[in-house]
C-alpha atoms as a PDB file:
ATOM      1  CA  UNK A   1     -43.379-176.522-142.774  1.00  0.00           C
ATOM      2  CA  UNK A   2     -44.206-174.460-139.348  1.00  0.00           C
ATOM      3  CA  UNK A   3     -48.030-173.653-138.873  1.00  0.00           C
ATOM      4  CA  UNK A   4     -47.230-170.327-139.972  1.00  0.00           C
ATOM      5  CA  UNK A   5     -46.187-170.901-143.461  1.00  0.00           C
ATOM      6  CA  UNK A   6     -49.860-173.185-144.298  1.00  0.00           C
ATOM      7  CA  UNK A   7     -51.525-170.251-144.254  1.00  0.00           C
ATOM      8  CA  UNK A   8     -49.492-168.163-145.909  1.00  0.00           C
ATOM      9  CA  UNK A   9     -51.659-166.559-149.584  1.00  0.00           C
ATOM     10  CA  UNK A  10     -50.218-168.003-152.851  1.00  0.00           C
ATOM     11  CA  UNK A  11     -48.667-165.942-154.710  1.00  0.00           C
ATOM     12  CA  UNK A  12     -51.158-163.224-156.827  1.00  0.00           C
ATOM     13  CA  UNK A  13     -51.394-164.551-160.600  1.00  0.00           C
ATOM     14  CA  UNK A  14     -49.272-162.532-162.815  1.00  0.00           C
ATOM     15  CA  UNK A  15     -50.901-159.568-164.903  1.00  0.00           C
ATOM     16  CA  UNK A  16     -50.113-158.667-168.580  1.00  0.00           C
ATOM     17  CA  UNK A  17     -50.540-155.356-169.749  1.00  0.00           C
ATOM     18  CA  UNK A  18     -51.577-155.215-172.778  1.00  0.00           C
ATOM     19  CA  UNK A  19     -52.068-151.577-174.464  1.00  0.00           C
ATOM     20  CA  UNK A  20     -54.105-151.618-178.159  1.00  0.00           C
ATOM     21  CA  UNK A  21     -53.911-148.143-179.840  1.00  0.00           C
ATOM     22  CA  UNK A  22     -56.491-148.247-182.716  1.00  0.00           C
ATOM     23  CA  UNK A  23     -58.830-146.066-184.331  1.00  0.00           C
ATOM     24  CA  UNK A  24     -62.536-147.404-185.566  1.00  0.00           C
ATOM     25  CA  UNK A  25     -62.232-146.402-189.034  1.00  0.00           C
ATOM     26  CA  UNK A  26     -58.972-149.107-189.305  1.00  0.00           C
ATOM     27  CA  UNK A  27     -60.165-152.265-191.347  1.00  0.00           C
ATOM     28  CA  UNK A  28     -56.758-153.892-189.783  1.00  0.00           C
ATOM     29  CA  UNK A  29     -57.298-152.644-185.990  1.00  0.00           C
ATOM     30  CA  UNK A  30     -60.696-154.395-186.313  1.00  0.00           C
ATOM     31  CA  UNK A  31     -58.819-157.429-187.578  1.00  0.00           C
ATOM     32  CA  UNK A  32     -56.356-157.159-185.373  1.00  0.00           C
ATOM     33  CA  UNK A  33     -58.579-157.364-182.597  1.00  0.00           C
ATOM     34  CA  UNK A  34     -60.093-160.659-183.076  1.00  0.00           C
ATOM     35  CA  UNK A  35     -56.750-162.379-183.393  1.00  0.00           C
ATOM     36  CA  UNK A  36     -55.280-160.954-180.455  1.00  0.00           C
ATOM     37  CA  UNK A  37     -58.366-162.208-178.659  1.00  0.00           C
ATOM     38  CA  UNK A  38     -58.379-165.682-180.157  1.00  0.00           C
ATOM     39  CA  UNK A  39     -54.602-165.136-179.180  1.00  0.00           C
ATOM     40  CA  UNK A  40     -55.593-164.823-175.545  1.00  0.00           C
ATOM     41  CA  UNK A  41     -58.197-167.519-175.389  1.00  0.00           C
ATOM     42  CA  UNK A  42     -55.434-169.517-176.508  1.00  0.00           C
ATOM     43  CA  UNK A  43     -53.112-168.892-173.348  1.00  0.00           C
ATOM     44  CA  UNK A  44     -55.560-170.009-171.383  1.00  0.00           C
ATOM     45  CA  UNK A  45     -53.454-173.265-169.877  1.00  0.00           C
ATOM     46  CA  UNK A  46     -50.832-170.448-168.431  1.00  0.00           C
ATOM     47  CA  UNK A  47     -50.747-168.892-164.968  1.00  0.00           C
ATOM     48  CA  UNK A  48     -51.263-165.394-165.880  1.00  0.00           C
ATOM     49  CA  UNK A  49     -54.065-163.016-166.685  1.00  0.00           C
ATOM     50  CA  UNK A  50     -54.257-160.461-169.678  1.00  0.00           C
ATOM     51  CA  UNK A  51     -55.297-156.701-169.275  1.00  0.00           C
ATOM     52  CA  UNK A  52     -56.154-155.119-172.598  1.00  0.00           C
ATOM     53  CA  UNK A  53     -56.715-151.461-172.726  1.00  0.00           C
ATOM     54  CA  UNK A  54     -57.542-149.535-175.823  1.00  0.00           C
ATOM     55  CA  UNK A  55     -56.641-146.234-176.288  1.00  0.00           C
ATOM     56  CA  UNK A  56     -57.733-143.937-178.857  1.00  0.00           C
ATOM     57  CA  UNK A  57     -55.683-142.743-182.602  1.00  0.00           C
ATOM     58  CA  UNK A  58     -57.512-141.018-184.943  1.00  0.00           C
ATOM     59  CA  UNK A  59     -56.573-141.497-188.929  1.00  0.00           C
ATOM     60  CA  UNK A  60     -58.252-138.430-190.232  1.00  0.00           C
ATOM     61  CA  UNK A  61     -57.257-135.101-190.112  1.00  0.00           C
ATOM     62  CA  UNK A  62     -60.378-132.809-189.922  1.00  0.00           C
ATOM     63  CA  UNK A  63     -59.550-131.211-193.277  1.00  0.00           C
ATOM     64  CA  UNK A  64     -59.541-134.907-194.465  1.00  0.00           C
ATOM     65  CA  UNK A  65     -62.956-135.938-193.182  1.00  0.00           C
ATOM     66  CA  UNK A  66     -65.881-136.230-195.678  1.00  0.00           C
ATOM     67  CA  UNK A  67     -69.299-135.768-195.257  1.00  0.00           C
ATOM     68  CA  UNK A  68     -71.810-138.475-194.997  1.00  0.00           C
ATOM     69  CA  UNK A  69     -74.499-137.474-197.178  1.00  0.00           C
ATOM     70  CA  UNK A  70     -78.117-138.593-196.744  1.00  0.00           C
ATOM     71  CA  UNK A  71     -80.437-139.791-199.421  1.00  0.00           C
ATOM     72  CA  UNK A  72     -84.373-140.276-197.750  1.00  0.00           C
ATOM     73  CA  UNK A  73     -83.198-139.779-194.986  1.00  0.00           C
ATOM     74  CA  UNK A  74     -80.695-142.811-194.484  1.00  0.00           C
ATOM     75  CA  UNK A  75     -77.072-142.177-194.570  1.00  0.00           C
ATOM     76  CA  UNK A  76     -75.350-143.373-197.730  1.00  0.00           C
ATOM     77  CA  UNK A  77     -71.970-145.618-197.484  1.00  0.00           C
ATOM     78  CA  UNK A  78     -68.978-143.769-198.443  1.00  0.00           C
ATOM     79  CA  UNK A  79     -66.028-145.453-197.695  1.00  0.00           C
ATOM     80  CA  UNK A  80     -65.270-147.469-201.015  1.00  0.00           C
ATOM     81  CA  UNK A  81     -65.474-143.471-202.706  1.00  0.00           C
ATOM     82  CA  UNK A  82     -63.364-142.124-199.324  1.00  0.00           C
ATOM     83  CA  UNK A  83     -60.324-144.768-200.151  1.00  0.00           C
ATOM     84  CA  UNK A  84     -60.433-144.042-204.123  1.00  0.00           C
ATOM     85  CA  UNK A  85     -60.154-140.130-203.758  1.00  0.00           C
ATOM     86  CA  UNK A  86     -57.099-141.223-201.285  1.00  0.00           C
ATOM     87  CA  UNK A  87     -55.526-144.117-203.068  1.00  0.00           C
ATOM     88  CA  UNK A  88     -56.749-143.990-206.435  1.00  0.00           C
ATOM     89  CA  UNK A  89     -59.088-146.957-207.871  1.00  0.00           C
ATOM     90  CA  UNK A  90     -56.147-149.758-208.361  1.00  0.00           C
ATOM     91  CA  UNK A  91     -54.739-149.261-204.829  1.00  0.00           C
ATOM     92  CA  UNK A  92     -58.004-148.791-203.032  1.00  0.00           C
ATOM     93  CA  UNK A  93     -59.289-151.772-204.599  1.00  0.00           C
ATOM     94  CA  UNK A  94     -55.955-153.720-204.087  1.00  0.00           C
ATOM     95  CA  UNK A  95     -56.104-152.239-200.463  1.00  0.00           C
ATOM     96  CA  UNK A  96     -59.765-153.560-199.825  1.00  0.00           C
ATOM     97  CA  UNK A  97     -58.773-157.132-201.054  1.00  0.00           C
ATOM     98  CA  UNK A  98     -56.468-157.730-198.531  1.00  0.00           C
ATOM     99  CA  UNK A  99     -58.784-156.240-196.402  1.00  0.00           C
ATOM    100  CA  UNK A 100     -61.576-158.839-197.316  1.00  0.00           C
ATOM    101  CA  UNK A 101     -58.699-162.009-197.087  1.00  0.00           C
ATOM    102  CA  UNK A 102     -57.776-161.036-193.951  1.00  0.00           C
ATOM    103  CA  UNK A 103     -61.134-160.343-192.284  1.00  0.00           C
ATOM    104  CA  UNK A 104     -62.007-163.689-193.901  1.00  0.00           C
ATOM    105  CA  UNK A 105     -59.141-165.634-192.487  1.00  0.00           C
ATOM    106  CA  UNK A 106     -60.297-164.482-189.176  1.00  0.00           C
ATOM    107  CA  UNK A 107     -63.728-165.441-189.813  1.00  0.00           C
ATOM    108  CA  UNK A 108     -65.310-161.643-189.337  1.00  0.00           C
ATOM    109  CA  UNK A 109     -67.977-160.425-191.210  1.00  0.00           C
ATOM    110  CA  UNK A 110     -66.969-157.629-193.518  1.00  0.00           C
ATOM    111  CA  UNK A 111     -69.864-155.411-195.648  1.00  0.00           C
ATOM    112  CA  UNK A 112     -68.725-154.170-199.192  1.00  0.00           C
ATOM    113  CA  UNK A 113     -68.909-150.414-197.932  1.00  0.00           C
ATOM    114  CA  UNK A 114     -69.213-148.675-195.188  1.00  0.00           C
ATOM    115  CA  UNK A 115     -69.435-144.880-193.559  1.00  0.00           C
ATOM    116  CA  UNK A 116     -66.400-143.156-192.843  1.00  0.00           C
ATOM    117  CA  UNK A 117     -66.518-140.133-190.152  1.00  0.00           C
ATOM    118  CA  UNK A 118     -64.800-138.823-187.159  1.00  0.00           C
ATOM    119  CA  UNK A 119     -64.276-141.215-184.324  1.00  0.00           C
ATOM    120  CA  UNK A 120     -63.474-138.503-181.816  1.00  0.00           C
ATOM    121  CA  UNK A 121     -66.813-139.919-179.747  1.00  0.00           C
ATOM    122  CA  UNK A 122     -66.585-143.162-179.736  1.00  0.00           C
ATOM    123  CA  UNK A 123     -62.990-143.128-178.604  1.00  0.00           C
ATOM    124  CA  UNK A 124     -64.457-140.770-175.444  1.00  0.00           C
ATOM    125  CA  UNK A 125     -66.682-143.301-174.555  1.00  0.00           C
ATOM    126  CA  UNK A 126     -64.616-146.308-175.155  1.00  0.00           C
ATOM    127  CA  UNK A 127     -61.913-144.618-172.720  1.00  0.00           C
ATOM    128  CA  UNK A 128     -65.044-144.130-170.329  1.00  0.00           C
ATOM    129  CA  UNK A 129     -65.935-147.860-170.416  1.00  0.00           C
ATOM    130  CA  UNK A 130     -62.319-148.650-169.506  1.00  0.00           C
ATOM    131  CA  UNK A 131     -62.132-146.020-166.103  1.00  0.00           C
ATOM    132  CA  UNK A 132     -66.092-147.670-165.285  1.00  0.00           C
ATOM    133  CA  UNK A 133     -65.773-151.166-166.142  1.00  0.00           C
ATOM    134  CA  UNK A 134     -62.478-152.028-167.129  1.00  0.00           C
ATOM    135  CA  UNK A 135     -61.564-154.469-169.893  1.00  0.00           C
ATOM    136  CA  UNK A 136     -64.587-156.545-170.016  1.00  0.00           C
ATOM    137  CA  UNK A 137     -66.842-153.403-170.342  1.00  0.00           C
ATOM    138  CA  UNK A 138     -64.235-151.815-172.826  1.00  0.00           C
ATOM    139  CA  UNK A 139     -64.243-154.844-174.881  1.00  0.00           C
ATOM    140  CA  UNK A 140     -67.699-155.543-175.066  1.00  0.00           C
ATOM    141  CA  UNK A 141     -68.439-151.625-176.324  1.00  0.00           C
ATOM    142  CA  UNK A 142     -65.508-152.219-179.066  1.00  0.00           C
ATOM    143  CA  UNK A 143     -66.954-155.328-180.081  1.00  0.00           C
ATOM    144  CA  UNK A 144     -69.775-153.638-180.898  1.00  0.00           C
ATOM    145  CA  UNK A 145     -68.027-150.802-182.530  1.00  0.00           C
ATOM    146  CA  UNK A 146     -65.890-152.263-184.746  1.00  0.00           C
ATOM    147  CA  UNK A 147     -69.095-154.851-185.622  1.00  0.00           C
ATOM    148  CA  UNK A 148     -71.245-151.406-186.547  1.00  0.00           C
ATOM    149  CA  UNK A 149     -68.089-149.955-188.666  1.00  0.00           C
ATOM    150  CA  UNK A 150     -67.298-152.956-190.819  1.00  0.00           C
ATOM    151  CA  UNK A 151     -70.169-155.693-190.852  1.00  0.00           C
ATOM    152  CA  UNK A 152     -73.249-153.280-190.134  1.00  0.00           C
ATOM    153  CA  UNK A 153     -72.308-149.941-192.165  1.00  0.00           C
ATOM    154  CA  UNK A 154     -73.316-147.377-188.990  1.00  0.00           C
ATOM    155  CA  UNK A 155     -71.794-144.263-188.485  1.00  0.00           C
ATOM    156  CA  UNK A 156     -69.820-144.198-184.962  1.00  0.00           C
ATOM    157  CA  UNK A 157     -70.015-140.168-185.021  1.00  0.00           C
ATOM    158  CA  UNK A 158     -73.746-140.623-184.725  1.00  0.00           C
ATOM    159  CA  UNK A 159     -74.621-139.583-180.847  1.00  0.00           C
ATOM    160  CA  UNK A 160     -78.091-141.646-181.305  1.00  0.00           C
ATOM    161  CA  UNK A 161     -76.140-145.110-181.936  1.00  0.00           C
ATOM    162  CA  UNK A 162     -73.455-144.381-179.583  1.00  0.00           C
ATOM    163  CA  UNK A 163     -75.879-143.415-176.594  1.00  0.00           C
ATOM    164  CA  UNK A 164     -77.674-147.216-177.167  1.00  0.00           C
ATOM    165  CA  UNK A 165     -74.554-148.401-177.003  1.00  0.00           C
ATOM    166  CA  UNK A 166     -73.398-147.124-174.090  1.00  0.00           C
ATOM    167  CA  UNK A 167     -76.801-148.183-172.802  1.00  0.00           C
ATOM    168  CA  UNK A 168     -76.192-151.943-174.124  1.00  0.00           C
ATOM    169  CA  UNK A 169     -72.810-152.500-172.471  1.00  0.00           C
ATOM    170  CA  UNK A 170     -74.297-151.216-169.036  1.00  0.00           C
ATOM    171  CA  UNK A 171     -72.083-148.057-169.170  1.00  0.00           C
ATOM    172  CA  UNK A 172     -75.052-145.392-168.542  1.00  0.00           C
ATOM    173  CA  UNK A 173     -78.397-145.385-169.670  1.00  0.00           C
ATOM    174  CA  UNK A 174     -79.019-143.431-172.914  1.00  0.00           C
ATOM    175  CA  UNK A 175     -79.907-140.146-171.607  1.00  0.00           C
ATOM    176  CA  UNK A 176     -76.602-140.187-169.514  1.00  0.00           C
ATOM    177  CA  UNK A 177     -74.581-141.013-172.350  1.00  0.00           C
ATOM    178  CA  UNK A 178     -76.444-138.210-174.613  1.00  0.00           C
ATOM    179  CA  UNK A 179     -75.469-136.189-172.142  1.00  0.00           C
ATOM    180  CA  UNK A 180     -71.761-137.213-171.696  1.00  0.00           C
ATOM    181  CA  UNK A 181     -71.574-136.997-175.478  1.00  0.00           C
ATOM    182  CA  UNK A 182     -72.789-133.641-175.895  1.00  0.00           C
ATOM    183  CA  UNK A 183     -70.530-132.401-172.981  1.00  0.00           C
ATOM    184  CA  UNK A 184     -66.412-132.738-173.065  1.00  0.00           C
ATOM    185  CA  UNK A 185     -66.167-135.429-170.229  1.00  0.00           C
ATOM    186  CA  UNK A 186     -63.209-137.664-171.189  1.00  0.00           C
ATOM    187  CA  UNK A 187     -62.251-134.893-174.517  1.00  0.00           C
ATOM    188  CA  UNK A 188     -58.955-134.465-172.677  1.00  0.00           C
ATOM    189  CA  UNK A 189     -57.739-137.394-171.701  1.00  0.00           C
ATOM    190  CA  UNK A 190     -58.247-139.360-175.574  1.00  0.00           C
ATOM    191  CA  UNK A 191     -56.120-135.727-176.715  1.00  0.00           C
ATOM    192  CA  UNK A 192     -53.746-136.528-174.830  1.00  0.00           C
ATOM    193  CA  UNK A 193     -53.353-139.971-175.109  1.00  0.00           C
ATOM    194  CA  UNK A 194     -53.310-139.812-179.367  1.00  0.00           C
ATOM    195  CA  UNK A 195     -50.944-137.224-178.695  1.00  0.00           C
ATOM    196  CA  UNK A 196     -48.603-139.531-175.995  1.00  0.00           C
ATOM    197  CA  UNK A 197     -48.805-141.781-178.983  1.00  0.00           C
ATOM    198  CA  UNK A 198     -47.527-139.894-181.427  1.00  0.00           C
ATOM    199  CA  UNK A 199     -44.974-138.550-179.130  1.00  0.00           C
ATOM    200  CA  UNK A 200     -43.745-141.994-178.761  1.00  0.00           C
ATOM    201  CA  UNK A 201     -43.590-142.540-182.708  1.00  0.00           C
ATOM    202  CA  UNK A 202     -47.432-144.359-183.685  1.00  0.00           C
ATOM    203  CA  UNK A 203     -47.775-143.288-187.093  1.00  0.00           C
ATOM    204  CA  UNK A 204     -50.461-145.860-187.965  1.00  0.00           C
ATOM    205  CA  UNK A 205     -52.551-148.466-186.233  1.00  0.00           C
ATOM    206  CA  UNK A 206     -52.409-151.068-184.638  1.00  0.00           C
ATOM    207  CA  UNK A 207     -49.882-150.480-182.587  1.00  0.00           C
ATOM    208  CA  UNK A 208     -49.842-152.778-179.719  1.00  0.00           C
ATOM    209  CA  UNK A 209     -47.557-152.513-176.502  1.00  0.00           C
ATOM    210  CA  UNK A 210     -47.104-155.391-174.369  1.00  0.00           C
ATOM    211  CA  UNK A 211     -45.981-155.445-170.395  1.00  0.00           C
ATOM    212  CA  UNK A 212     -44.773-151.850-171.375  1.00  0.00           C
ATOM    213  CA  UNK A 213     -41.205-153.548-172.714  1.00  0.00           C
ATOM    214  CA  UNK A 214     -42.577-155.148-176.707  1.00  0.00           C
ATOM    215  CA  UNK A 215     -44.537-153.470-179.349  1.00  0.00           C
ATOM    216  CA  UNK A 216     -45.953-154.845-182.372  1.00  0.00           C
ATOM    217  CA  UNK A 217     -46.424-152.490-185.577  1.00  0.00           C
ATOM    218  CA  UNK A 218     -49.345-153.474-187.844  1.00  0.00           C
ATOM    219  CA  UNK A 219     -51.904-156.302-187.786  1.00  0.00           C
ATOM    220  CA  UNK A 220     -50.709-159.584-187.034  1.00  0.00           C
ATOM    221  CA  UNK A 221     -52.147-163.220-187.180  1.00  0.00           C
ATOM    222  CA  UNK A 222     -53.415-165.048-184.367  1.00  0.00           C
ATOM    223  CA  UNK A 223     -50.213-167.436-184.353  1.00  0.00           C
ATOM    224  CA  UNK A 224     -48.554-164.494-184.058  1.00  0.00           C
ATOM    225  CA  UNK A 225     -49.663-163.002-181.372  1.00  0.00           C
ATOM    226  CA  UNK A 226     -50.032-166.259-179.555  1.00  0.00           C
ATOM    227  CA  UNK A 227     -46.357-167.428-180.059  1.00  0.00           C
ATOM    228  CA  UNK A 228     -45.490-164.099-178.589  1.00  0.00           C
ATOM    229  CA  UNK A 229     -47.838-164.308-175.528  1.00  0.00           C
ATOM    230  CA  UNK A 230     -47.059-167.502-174.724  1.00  0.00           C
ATOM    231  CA  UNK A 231     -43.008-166.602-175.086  1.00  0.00           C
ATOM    232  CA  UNK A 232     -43.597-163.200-173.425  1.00  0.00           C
ATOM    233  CA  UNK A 233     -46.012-165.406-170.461  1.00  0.00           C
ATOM    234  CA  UNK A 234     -43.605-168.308-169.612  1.00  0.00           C
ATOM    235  CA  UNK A 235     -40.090-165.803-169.387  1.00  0.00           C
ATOM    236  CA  UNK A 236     -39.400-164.440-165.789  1.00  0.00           C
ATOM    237  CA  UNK A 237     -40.687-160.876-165.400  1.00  0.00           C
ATOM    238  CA  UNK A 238     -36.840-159.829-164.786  1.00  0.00           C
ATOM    239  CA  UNK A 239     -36.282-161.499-168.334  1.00  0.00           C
ATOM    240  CA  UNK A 240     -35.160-159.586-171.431  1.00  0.00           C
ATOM    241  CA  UNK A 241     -36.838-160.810-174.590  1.00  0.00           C
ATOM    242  CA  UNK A 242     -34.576-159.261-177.044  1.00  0.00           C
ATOM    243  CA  UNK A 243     -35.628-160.841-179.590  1.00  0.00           C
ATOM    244  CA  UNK A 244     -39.462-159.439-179.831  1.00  0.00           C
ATOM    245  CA  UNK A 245     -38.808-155.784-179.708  1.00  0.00           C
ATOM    246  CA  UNK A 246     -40.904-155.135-182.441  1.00  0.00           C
ATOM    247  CA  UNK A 247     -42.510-156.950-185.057  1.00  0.00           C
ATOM    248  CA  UNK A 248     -44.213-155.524-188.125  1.00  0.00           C
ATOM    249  CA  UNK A 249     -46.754-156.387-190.376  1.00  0.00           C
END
């Protein structure tokens, strides 16, 4: 080895894309999220890093969107009502029960009802967090998210709530985010990426893309995920994985 090649830089640790479409109101993106998290804490013996980016989807229609009345005051749960008017009372209630053996299995929290409303602004500032903070900020603010949807029964259309978020995660101090709420910073760019998805063929969430070559349709275990991460990790960049194209739930 000449003197030359001992100081040569190793080589920069390999980066995983990872891209997780999802929309707040999803019971299974929520899910979802955990185990692909306990998926990644799992990889941790292998040379390569993770980059997880959310980007927005929205599940309701505007015409489909119903309001959240108040009584005193406080604003009244109205999911379990939402999913009946959709569903009907046997499939909402055999939706909801996979729901609750799911969320259990991945030890999360999960309140009997909840408020269901537009998600238009926490997607804006979710896709803010990303461009400011990257993944660490992102994640933290969609912990929190999901957390207020399905353990905590907030509403993430509320501009109060979201604006102490922001403030929490260290994305802009309240007034800031009131601001950037009330305004149409960001409007354009979750538009067009809920429309690139659709484009593409998302019909439903999750939808997960990973290292822009594998997607995987639907909520998945952690085992899942991980035996696919570690596969997708330890093949050769140049390698074709034809056998993970897509998976679905």
């Amino acid at each position: 080895m000449s003197d030359s090649d001992s100081t040569l830089s190793p080589e920069p640790q390999r980066t995983i894309k990872i891209i997780f479409i999802s929309d707040y109101l999803c019971a299974f993106c929520y899910i979802g999220k955990k185990s692909l998290k306990d998926a990644i804490a799992g990889c941790r013996d292998l040379d390569v890093r993770f980059d997880v980016e959310f980007r927005p989807f929205t599940l309701l229609c505007q015409s489909s969107v119903p309001e959240v009345s108040k009584v005193k005051g406080e604003k009244v749960p109205n999911r379990r009502d939402y999913l009946v008017r959709k569903f009907g009372r046997e499939q909402a209630e055999s939706k909801w029960k996979v729901v609750e053996e799911l969320a259990q299995k991945a030890g999360l929290p999960l309140a009997e009802d909840g408020i269901v409303a537009r998600s238009t602004l926490a997607h804006r500032l979710s896709v803010k967090a990303y461009k400011v903070g990257g993944q660490a900020m992102q994640g933290r603010l969609n912990d929190i998210l999901f957390d207020a949807v399905f353990a905590d029964c907030q509403d993430v259309s509320d501009i109060d709530f979201l604006a102490d978020t922001a403030e929490k995660v260290g994305l802009m101090n309240k007034t800031e985010a009131t601001t950037f709420l009330q305004d149409t910073d960001c409007k354009n760019c979750v538009n067009q990426m809920i429309d690139a998805a659709r484009a593409s063929g998302v019909n439903g969430v999750p939808s997960i893309i990973i290292d822009g070559k594998w997607a995987l349709n639907g909520v998945q275990s952690t085992e899942c995920y991980l035996q696919i991460l570690r596969k997708i990790a330890q093949a050769s960049p140049m390698t074709e994985c034809a056998s993970i194209v897509s998976v679905e739930s």
